[in-house]
C-alpha atoms as a PDB file:
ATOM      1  CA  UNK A   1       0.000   0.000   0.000  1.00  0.00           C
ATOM      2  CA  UNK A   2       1.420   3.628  -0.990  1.00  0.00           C
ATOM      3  CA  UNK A   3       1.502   6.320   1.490  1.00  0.00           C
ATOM      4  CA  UNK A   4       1.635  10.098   1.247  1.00  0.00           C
ATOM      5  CA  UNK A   5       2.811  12.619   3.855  1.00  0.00           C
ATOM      6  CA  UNK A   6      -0.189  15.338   4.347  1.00  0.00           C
ATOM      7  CA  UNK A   7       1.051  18.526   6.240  1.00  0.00           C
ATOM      8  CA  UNK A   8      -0.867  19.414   8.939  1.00  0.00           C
ATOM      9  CA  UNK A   9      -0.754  23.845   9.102  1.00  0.00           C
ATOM     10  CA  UNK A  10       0.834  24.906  11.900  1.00  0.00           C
ATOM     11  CA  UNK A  11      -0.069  28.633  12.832  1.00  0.00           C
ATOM     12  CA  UNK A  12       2.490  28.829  16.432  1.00  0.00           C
ATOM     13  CA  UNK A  13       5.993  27.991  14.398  1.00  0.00           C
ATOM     14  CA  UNK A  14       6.922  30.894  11.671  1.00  0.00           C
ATOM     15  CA  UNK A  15       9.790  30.890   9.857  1.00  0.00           C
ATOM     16  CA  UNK A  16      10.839  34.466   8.168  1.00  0.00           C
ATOM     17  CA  UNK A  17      13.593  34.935   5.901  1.00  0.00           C
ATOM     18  CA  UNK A  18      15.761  38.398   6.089  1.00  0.00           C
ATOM     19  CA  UNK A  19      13.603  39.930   3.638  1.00  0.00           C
ATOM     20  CA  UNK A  20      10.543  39.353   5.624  1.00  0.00           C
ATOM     21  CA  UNK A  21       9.192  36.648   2.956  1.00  0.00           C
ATOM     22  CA  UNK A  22       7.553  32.754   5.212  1.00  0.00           C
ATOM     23  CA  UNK A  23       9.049  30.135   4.755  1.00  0.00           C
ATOM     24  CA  UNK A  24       6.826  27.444   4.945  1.00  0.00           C
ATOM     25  CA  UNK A  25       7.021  22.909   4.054  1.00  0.00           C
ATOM     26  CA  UNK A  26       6.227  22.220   1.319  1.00  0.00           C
ATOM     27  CA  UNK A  27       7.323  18.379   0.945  1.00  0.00           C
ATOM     28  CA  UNK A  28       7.805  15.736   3.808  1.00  0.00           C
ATOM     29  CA  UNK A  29       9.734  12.555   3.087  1.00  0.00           C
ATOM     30  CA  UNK A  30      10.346   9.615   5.887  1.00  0.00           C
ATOM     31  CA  UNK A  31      12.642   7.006   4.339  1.00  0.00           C
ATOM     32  CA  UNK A  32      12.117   4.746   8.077  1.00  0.00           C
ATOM     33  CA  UNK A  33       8.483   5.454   8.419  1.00  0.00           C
ATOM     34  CA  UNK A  34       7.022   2.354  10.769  1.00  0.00           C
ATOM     35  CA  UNK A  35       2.955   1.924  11.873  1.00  0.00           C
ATOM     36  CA  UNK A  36       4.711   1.760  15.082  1.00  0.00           C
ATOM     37  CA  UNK A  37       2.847   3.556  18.202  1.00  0.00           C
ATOM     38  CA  UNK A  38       6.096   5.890  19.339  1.00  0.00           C
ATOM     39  CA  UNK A  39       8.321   4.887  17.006  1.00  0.00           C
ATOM     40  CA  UNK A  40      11.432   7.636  16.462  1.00  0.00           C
ATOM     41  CA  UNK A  41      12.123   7.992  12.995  1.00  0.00           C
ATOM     42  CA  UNK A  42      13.659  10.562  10.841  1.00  0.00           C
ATOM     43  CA  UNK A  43      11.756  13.741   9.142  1.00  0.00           C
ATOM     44  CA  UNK A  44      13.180  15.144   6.185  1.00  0.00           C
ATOM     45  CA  UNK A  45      11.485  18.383   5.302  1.00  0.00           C
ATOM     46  CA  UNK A  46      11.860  20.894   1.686  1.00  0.00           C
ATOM     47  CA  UNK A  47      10.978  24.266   2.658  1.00  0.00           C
ATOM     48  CA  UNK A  48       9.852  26.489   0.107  1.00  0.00           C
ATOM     49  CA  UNK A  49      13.263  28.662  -0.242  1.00  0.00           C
ATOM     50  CA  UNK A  50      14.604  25.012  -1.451  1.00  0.00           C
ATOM     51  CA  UNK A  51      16.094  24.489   1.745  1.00  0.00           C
ATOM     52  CA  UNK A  52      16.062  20.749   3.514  1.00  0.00           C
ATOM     53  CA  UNK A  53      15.928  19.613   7.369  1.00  0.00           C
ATOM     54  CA  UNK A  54      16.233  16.590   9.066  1.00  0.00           C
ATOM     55  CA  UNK A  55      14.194  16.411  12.023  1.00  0.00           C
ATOM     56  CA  UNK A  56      13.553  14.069  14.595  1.00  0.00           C
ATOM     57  CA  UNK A  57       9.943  12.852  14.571  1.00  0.00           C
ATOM     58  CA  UNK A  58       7.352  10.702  16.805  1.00  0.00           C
ATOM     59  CA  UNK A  59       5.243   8.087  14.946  1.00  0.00           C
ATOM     60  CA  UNK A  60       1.493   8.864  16.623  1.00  0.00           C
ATOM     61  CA  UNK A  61      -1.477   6.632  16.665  1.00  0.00           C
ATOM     62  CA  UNK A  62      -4.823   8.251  17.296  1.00  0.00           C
ATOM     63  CA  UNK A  63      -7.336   5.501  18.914  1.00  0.00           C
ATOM     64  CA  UNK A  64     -10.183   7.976  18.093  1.00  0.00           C
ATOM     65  CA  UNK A  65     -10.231   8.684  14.986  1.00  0.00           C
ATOM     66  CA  UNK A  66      -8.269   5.538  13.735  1.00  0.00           C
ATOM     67  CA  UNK A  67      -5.526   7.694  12.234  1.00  0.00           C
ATOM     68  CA  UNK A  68      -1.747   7.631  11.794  1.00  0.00           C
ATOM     69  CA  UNK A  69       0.413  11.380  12.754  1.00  0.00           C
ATOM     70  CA  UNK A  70       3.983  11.669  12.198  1.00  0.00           C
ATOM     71  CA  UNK A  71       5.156  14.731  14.700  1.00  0.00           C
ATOM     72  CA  UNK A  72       8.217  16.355  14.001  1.00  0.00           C
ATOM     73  CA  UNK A  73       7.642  19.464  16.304  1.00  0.00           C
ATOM     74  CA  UNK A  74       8.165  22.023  13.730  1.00  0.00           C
ATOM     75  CA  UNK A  75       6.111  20.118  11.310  1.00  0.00           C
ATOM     76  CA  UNK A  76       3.499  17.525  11.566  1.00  0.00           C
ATOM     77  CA  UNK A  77       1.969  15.009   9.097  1.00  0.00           C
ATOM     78  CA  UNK A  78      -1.044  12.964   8.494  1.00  0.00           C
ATOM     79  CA  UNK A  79      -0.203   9.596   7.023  1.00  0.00           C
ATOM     80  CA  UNK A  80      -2.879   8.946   3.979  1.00  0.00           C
ATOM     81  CA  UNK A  81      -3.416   5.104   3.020  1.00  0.00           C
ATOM     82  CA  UNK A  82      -3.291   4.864  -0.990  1.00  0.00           C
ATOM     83  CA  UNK A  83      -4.678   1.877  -2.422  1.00  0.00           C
ATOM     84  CA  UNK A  84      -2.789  -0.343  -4.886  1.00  0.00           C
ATOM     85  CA  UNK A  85      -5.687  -0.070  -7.346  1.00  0.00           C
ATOM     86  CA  UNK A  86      -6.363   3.737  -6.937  1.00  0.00           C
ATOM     87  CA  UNK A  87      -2.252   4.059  -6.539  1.00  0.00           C
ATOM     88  CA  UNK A  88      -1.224   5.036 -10.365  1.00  0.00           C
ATOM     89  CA  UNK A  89      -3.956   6.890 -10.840  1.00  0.00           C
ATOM     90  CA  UNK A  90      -3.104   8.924  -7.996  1.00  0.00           C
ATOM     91  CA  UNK A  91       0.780   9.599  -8.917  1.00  0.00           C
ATOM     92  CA  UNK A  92      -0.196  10.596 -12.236  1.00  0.00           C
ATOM     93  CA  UNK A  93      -2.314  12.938 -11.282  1.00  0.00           C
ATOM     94  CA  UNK A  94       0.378  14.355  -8.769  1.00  0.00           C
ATOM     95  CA  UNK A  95       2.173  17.141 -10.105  1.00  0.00           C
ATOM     96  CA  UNK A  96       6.629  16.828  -9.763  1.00  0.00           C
ATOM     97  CA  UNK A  97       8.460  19.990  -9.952  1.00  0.00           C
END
């Protein structure tokens, strides 16, 4: 099953360059991503001034609403479950830049 990283908008945590421009996520990769409850795993973040950072994120499991939340503290994800049929589809509608 494929798996994509949703953002989740954090208002609190801005991020201003010197000429007073946001930087904000725009990608989220996580090459050791595990459905583990707690699981530590790495975070690796594209900002939109092209810059990357690693950061070091908590693998959440929400009992509630049955979901999957990868915290990284500056930035947080919702884990989406892609379906092998519904899979292409959904890449080739994606957009690469």
């Amino acid at each position: 099953m494929a798996r994509e990283f949703k953002i989740i908008p954090k208002t609190w945590y801005k991020s201003r360059t010197f000429t007073g421009k946001e930087i904000e996520p725009v990608h989220v990769a996580i090459p050791d991503y595990q459905e583990i409850h707690n699981h530590i795993c790495n975070m690796i973040v594209s900002y939109s001034d092209d810059s990357l950072k690693t950061l070091i994120a908590r693998v959440l499991y929400n009992d509630l609403n049955e979901t999957w939340t990868v915290d990284g503290m500056e930035v947080a994800v919702t884990v989406i479950e892609i379906s092998k049929e519904n899979a292409g589809d959904y890449f080739n509608s994606q957009q690469t830049g």
